[in-house]
C-alpha atoms as a PDB file:
ATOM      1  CA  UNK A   1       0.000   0.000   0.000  1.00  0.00           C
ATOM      2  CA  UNK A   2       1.410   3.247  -1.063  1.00  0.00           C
ATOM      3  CA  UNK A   3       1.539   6.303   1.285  1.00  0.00           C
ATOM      4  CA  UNK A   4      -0.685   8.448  -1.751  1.00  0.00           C
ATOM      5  CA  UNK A   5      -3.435   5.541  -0.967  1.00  0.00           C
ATOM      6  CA  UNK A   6      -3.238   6.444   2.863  1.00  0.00           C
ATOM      7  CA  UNK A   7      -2.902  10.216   2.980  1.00  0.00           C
ATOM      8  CA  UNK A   8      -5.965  11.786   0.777  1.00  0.00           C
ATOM      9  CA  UNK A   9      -8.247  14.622   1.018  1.00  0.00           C
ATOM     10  CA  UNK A  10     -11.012  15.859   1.734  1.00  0.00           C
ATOM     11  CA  UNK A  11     -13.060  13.054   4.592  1.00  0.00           C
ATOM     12  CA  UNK A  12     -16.089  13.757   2.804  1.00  0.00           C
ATOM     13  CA  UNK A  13     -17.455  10.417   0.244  1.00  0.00           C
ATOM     14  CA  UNK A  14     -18.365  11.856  -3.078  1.00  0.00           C
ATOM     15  CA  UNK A  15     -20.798   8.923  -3.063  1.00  0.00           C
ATOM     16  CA  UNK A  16     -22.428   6.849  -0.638  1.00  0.00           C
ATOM     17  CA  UNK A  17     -23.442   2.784  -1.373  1.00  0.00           C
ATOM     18  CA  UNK A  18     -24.824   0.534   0.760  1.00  0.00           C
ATOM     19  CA  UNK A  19     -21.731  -1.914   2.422  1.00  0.00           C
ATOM     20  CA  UNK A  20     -23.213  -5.576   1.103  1.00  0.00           C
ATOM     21  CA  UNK A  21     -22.989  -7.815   4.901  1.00  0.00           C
ATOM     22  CA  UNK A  22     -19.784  -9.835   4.071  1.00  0.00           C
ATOM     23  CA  UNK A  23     -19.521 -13.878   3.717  1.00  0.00           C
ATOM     24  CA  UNK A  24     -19.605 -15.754   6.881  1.00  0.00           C
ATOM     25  CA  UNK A  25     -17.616 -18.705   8.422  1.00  0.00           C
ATOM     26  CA  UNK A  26     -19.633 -21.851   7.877  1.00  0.00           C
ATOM     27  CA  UNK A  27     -18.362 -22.438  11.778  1.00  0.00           C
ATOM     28  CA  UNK A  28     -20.274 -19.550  12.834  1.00  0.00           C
ATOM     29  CA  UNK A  29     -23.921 -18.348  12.205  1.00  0.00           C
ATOM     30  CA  UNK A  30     -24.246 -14.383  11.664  1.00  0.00           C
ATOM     31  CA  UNK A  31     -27.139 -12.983  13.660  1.00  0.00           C
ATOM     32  CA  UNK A  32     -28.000  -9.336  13.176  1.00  0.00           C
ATOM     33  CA  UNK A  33     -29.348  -9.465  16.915  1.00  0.00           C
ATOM     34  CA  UNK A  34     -26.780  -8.175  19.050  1.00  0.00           C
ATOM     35  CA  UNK A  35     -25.898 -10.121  22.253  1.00  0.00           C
ATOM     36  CA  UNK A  36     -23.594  -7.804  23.366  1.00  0.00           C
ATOM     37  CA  UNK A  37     -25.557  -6.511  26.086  1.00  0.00           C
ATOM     38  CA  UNK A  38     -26.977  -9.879  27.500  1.00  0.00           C
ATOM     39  CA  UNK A  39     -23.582 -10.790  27.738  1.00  0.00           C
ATOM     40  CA  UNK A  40     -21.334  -8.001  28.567  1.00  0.00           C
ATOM     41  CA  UNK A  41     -21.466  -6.005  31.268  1.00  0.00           C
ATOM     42  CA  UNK A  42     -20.529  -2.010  32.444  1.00  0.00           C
ATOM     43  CA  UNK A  43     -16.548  -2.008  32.528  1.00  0.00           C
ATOM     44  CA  UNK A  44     -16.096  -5.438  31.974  1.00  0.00           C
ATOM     45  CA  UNK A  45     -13.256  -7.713  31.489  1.00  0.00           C
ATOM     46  CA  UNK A  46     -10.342  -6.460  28.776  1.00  0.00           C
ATOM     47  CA  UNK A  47     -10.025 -10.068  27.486  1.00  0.00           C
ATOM     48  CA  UNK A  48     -13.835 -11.759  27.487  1.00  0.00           C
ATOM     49  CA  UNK A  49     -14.782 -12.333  24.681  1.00  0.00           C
ATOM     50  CA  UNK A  50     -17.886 -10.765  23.064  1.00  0.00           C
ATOM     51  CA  UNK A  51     -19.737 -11.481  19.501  1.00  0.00           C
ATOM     52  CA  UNK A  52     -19.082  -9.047  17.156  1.00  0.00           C
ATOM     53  CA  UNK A  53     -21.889  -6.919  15.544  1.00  0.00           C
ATOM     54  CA  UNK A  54     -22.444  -4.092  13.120  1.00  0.00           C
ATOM     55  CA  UNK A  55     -22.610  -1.022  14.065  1.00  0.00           C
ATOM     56  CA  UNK A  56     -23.738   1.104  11.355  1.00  0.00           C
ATOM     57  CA  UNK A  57     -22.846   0.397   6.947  1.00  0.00           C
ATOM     58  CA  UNK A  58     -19.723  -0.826   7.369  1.00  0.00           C
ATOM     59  CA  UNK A  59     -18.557  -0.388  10.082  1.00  0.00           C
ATOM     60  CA  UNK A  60     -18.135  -3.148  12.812  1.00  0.00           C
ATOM     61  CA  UNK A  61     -17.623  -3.845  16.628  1.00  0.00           C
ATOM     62  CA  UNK A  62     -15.126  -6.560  16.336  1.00  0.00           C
ATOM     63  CA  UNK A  63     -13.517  -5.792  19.969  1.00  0.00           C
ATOM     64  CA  UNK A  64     -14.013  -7.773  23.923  1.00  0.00           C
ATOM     65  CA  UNK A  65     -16.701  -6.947  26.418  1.00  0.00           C
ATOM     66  CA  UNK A  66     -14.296  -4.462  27.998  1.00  0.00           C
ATOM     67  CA  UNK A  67     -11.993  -3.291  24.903  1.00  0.00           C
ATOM     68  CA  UNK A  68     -13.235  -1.925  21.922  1.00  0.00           C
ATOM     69  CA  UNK A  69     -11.358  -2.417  18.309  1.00  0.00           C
ATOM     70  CA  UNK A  70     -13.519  -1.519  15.090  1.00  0.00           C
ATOM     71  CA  UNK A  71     -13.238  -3.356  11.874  1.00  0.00           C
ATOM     72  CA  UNK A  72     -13.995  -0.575   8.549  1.00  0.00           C
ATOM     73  CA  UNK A  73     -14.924  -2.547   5.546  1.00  0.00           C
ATOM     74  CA  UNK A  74     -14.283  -2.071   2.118  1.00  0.00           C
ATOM     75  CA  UNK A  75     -14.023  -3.971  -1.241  1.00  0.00           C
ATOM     76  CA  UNK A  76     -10.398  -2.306  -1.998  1.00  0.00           C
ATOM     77  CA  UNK A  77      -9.144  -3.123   1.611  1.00  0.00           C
ATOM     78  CA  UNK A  78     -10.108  -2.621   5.018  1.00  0.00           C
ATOM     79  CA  UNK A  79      -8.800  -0.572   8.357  1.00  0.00           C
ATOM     80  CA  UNK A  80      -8.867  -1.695  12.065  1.00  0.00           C
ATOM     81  CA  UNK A  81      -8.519   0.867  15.102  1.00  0.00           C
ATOM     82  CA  UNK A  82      -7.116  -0.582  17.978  1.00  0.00           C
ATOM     83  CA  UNK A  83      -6.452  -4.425  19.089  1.00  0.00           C
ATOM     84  CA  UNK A  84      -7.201  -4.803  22.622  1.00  0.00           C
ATOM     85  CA  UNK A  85      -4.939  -6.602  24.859  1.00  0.00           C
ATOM     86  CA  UNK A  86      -1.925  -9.316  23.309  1.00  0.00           C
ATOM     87  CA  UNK A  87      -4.678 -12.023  24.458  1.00  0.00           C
ATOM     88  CA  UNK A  88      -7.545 -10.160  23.368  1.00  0.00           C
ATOM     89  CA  UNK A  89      -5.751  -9.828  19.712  1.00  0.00           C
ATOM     90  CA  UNK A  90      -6.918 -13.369  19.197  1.00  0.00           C
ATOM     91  CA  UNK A  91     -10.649 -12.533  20.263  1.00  0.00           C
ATOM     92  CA  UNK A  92     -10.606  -9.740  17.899  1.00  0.00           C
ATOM     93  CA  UNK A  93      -9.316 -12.320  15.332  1.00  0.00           C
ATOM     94  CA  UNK A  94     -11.526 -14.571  15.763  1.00  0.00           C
ATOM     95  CA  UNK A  95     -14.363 -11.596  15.394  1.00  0.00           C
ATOM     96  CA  UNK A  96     -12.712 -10.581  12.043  1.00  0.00           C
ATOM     97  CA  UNK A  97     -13.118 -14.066  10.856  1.00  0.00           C
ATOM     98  CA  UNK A  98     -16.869 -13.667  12.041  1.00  0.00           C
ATOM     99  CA  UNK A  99     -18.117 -11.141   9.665  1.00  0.00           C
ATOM    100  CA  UNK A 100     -16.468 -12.393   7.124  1.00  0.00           C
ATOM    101  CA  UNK A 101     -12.972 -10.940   6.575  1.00  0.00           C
ATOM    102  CA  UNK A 102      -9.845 -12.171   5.678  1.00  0.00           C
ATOM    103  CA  UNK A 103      -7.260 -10.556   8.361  1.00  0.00           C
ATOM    104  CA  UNK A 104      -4.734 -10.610   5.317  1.00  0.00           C
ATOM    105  CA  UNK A 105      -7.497  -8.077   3.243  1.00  0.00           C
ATOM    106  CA  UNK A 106      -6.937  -5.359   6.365  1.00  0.00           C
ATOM    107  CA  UNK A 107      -4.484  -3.039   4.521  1.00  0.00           C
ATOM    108  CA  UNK A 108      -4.405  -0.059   7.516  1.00  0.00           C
ATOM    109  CA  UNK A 109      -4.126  -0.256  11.609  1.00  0.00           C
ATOM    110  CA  UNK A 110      -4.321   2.666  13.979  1.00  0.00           C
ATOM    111  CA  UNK A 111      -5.098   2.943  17.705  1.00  0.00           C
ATOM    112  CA  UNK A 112      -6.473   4.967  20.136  1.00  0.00           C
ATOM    113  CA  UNK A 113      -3.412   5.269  22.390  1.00  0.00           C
ATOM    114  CA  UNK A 114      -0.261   3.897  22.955  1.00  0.00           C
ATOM    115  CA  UNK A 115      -1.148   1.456  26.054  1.00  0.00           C
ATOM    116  CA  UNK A 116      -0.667  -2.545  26.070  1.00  0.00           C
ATOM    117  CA  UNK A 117      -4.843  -2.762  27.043  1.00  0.00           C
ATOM    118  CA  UNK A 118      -5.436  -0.899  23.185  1.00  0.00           C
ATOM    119  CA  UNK A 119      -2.126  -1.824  21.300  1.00  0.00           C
ATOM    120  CA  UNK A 120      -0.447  -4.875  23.290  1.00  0.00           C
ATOM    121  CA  UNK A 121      -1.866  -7.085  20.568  1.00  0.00           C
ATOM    122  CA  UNK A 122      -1.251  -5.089  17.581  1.00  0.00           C
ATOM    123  CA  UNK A 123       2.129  -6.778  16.525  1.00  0.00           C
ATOM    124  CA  UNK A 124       0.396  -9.771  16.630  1.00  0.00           C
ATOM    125  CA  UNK A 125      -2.376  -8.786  13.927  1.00  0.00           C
ATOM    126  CA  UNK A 126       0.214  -6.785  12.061  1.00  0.00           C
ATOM    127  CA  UNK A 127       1.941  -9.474  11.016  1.00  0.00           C
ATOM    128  CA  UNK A 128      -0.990 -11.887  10.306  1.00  0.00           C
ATOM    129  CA  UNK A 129      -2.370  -8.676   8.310  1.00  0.00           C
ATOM    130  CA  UNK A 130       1.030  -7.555   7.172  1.00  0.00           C
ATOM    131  CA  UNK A 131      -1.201  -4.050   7.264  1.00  0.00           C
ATOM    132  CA  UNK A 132       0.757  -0.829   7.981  1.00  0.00           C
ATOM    133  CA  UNK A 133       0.267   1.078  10.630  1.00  0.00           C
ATOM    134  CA  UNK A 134       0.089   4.739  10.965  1.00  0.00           C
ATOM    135  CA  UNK A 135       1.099   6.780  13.968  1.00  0.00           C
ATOM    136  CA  UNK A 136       1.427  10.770  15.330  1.00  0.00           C
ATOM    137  CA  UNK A 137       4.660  11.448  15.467  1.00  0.00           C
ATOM    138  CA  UNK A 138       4.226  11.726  19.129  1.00  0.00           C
ATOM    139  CA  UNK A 139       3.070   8.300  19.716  1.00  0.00           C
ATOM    140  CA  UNK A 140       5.609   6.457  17.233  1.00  0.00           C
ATOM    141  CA  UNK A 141       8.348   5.538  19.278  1.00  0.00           C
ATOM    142  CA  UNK A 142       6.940   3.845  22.129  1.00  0.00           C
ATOM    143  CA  UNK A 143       4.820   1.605  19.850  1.00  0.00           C
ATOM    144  CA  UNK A 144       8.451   1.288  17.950  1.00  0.00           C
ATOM    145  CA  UNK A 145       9.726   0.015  21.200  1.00  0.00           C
ATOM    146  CA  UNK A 146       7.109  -1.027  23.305  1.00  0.00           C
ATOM    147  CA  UNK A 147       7.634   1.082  26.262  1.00  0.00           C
ATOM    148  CA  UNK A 148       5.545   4.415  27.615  1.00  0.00           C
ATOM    149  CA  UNK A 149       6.947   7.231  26.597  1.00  0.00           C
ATOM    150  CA  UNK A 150       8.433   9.294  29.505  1.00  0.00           C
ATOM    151  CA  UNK A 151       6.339  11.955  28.736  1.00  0.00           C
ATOM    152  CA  UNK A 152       2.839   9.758  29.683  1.00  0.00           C
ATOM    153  CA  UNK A 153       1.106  10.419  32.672  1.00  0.00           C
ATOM    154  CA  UNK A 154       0.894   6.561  33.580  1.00  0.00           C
ATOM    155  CA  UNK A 155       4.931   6.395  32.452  1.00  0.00           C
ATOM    156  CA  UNK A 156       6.187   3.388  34.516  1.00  0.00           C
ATOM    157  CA  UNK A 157       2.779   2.171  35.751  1.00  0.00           C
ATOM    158  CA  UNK A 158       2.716  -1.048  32.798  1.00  0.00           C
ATOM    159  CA  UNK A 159       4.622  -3.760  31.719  1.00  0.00           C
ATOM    160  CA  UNK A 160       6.047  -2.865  27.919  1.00  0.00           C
ATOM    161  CA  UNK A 161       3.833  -4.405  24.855  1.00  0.00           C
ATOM    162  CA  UNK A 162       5.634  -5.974  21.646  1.00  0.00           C
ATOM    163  CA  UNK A 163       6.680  -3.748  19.651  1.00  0.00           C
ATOM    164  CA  UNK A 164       5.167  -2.625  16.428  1.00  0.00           C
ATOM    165  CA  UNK A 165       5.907  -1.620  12.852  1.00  0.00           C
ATOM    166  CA  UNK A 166       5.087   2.337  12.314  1.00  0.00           C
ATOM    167  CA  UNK A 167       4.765   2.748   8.489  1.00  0.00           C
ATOM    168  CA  UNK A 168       3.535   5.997   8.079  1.00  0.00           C
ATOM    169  CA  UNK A 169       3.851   8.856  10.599  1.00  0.00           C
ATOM    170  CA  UNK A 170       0.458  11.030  10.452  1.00  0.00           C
ATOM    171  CA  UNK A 171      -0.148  14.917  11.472  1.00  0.00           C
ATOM    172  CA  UNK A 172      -3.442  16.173  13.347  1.00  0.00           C
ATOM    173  CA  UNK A 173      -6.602  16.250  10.912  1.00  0.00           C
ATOM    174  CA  UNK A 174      -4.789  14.271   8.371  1.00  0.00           C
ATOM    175  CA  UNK A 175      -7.240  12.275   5.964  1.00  0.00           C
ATOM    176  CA  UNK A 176      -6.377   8.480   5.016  1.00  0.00           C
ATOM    177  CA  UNK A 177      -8.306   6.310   2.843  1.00  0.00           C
ATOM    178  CA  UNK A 178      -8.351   3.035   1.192  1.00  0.00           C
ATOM    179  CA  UNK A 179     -10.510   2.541  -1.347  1.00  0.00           C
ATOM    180  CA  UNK A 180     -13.790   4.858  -0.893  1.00  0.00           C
ATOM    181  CA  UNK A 181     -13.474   4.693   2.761  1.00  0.00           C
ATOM    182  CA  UNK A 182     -11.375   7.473   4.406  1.00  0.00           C
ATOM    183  CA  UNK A 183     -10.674   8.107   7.693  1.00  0.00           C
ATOM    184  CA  UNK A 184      -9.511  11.866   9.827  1.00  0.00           C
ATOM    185  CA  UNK A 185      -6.941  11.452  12.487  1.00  0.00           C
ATOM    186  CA  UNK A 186      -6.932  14.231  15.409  1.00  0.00           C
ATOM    187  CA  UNK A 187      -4.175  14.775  18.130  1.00  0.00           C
ATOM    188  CA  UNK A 188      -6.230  14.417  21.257  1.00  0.00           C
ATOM    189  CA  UNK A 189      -3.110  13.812  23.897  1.00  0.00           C
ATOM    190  CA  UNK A 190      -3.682  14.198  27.357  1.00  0.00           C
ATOM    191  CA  UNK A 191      -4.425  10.254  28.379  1.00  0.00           C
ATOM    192  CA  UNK A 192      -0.884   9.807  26.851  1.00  0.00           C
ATOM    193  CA  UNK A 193       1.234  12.104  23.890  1.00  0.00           C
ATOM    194  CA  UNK A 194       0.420   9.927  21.058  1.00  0.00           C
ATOM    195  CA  UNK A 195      -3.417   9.376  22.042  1.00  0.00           C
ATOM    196  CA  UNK A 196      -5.569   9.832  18.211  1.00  0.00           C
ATOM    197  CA  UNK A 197      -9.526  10.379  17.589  1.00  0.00           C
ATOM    198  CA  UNK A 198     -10.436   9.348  14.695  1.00  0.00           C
ATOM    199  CA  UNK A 199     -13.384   9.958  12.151  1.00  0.00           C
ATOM    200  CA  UNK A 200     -15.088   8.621   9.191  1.00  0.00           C
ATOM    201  CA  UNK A 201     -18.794   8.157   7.640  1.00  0.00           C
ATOM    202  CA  UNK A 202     -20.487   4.909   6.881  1.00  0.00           C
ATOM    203  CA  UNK A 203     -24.023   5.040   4.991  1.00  0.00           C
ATOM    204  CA  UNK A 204     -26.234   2.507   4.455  1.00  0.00           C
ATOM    205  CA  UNK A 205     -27.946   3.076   1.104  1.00  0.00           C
ATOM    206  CA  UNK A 206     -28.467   7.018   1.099  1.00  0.00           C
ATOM    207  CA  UNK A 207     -28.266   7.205   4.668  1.00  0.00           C
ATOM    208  CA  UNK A 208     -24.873   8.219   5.842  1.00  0.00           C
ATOM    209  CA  UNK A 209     -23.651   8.695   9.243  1.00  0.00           C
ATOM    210  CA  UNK A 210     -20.643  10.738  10.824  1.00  0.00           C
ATOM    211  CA  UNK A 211     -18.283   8.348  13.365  1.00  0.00           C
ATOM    212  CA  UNK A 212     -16.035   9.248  15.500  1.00  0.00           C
ATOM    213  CA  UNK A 213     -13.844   6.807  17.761  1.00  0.00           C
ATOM    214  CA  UNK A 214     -12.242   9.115  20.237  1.00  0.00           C
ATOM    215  CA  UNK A 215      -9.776   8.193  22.944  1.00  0.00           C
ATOM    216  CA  UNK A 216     -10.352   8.165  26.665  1.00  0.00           C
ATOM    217  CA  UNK A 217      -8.582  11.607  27.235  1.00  0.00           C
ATOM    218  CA  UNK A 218      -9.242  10.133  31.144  1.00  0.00           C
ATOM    219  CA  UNK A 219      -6.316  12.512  33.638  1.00  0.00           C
ATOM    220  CA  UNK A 220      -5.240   9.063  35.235  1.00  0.00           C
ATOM    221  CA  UNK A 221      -1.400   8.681  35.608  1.00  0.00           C
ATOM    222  CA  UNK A 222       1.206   7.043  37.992  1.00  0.00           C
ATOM    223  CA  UNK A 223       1.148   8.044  42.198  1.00  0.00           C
ATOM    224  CA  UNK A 224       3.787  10.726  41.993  1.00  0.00           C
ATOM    225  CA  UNK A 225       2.506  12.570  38.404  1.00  0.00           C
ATOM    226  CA  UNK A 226       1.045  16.059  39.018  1.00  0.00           C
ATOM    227  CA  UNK A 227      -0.100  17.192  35.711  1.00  0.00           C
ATOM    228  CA  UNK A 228      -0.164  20.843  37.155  1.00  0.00           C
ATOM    229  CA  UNK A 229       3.804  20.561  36.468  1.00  0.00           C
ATOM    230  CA  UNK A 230       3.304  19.791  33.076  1.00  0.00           C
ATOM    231  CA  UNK A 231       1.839  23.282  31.753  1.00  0.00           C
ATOM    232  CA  UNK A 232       2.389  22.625  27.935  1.00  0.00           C
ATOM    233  CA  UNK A 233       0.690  19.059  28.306  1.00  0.00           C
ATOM    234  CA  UNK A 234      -1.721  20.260  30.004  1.00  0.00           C
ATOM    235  CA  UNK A 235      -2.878  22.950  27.227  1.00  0.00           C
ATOM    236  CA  UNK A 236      -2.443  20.506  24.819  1.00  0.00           C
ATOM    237  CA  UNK A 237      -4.644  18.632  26.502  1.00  0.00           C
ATOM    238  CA  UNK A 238      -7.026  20.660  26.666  1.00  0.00           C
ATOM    239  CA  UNK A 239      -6.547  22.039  22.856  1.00  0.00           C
ATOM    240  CA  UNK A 240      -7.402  18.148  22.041  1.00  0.00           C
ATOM    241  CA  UNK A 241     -10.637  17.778  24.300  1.00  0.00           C
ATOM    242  CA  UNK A 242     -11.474  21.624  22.211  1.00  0.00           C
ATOM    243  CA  UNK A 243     -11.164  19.487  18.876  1.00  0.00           C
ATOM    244  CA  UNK A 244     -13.004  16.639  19.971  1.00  0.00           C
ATOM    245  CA  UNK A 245     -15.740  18.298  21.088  1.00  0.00           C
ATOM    246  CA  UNK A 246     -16.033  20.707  17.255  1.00  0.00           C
ATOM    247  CA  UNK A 247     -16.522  17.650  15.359  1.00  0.00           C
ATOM    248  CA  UNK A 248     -19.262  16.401  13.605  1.00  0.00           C
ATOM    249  CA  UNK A 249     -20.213  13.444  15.690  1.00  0.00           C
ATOM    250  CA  UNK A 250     -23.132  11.113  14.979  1.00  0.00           C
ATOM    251  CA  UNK A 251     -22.075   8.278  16.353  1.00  0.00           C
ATOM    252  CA  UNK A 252     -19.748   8.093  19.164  1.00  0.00           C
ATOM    253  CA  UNK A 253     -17.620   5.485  20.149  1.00  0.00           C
ATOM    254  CA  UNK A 254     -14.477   5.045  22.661  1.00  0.00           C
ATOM    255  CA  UNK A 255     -12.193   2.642  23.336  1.00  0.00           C
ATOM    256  CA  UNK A 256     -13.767   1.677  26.963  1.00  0.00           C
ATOM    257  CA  UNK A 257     -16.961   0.940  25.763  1.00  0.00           C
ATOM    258  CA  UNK A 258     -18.865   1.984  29.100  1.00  0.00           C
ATOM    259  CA  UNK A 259     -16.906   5.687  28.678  1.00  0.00           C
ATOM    260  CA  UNK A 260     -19.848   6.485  25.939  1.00  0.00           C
ATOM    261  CA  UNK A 261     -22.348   4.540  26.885  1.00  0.00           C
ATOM    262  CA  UNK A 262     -22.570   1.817  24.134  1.00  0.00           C
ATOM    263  CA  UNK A 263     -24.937  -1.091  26.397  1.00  0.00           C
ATOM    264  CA  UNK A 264     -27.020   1.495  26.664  1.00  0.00           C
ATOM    265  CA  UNK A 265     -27.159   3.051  23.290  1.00  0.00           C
ATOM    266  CA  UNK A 266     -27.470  -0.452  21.727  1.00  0.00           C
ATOM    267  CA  UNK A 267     -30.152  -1.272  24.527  1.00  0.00           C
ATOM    268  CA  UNK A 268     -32.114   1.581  23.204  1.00  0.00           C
ATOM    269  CA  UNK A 269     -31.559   0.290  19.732  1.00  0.00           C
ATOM    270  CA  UNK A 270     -29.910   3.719  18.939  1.00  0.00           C
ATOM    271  CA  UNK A 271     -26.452   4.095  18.651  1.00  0.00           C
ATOM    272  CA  UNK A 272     -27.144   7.879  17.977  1.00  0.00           C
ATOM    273  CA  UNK A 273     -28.800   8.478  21.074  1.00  0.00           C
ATOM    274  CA  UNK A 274     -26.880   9.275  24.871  1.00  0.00           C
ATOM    275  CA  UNK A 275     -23.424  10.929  24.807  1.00  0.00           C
ATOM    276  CA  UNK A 276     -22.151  12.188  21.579  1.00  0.00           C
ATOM    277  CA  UNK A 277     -18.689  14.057  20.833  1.00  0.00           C
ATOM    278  CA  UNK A 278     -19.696  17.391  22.782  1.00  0.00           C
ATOM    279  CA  UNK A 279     -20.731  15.734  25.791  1.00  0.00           C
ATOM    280  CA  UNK A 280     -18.084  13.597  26.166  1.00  0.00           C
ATOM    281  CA  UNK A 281     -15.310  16.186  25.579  1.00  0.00           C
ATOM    282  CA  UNK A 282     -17.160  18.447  28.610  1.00  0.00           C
ATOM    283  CA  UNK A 283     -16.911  15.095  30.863  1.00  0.00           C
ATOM    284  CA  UNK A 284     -13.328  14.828  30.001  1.00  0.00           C
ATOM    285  CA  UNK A 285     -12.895  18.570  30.678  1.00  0.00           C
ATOM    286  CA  UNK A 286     -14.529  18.536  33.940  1.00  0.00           C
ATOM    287  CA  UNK A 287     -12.579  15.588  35.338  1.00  0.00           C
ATOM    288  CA  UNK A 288      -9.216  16.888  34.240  1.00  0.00           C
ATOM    289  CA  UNK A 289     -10.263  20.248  36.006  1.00  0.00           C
ATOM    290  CA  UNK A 290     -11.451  18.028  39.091  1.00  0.00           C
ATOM    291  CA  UNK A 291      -7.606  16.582  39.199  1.00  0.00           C
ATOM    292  CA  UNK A 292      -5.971  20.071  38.545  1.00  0.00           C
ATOM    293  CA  UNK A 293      -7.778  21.160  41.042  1.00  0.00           C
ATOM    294  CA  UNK A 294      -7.140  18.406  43.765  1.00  0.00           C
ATOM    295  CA  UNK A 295      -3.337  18.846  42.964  1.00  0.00           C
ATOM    296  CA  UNK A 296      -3.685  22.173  44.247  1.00  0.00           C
ATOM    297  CA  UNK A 297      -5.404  20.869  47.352  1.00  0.00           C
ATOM    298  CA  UNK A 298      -2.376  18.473  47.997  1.00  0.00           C
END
């Protein structure tokens, strides 16, 4: 895959098709009824497994109860944000599989952030994909190496991932396609300095709808981390929440699930309805001003 393929502009599909529902294993037996809420629960388990569904054209959950990683579909190729845990790699395998795909037809990877519970299993499909992945610059060495960067909030807290190929190093609100599909990529640091939001629009026939998969932008970090010390990360992290919230949002997903409310969108049968984009970014802003101010209370 060339890098003209991945970097193109504008997001917006000159035309929108219906996604036909892909092949399925003869092992498995595709039901359009989601079981994702009878058998997942709020903040569940990283690495239990969950059916995969669709969430809108084509666009698919293909992640675990707790960790989400979405599958993008398209008959030139197809893209997969985030891969869970290094176990949980082979649940969101196995999910692949279950609508259909060939893991070796995913031409593009990205993540969410640069932590083992979102990327630890990302060499893993890499190199059954042989996909490239693209990175912010600010995120590219530690999946190069594996290890936090020293700059993260949480820097020491986990045990290092394997490390992955970076292919392509991307800039904030740079546009990425293969095939008809194309994807947006937004700097939203603040949960770490490589954390990415990304956006794209599925339709189903002439019905098209806006998604964003934004990062958890949660202020958590390691005992002795004030982010108060850290002006410049701190602005920037609160120049990312300012992007997340301007963008067109009908559909909002994150990589903890529970953080936007999927059960209960998908128990209302609307994945349009509860938090969208704008609310989510002014419950990320209020917490981080929560810790800010607690620091000062220390």
């Amino acid at each position: 895959m060339s890098a003209k393929l991945l970097f193109a502009a504008p997001l917006c599909l000159a035309a929108c098709a219906a996604t036909p529902m892909p092949a399925q294993e003869e092992e498995w037996v595709w039901n359009e009824q989601i079981t994702f809420t009878e058998d997942c629960e709020e903040w569940d388990e990283w690495d239990k497994p969950a059916d995969p569904f669709r969430m809108f054209g084509n666009t698919y959950y293909v992640g675990t109860c707790g960790i989400a990683a979405i599958l993008i579909v398209d008959d030139e190729g197809h893209m997969l944000l985030d891969s869970g845990t290094e176990a949980g790699a082979r649940i969101v395998e196995r999910n692949i599989r279950r609508v259909g795909v060939n893991p070796e037809d995913i031409l593009l990877l990205g993540y969410s952030h640069e932590h083992f519970d979102h990327v630890g299993g990302m060499a893993y499909l890499q190199e059954l994909s042989g996909a490239s992945l693209v990175s912010l610059a600010a995120g590219a060495e530690a999946m190069r190496t594996g290890n936090s960067d020293p700059a993260d909030p949480q820097h020491g807290m986990h045990d290092p991932f394997v490390p992955v190929r970076v292919d392509f190093v991307h800039d904030d609100g740079d546009a990425m396609a293969v095939g008809t599909t194309q994807l947006r990529s937004f700097a939203t640091p603040g949960h770490t300095p490589g954390a990415t939001t990304w956006q794209w629009e599925s339709c189903e026939g002439d019905l098209c709808r806006t998604i964003v998969y934004a990062d958890s932008l949660s202020a958590v970090s390691a005992d002795d981390y004030r982010f108060s010390d850290h002006p410049e990360y701190v602005q920037a992290y609160r120049d990312g929440i300012a992007r997340l919230a301007a963008l067109d949002c009908d559909i909002l997903i994150t990589p903890h699930p529970s953080a936007s409310g999927m059960r209960q969108k998908l128990m209302a049968d609307d994945l349009t309805s509860g938090m969208d984009c704008a609310a989510y970014a002014a419950d990320r802003l209020e917490r981080l001003e929560a810790r800010l101010a607690s620091e000062v209370e220390q």
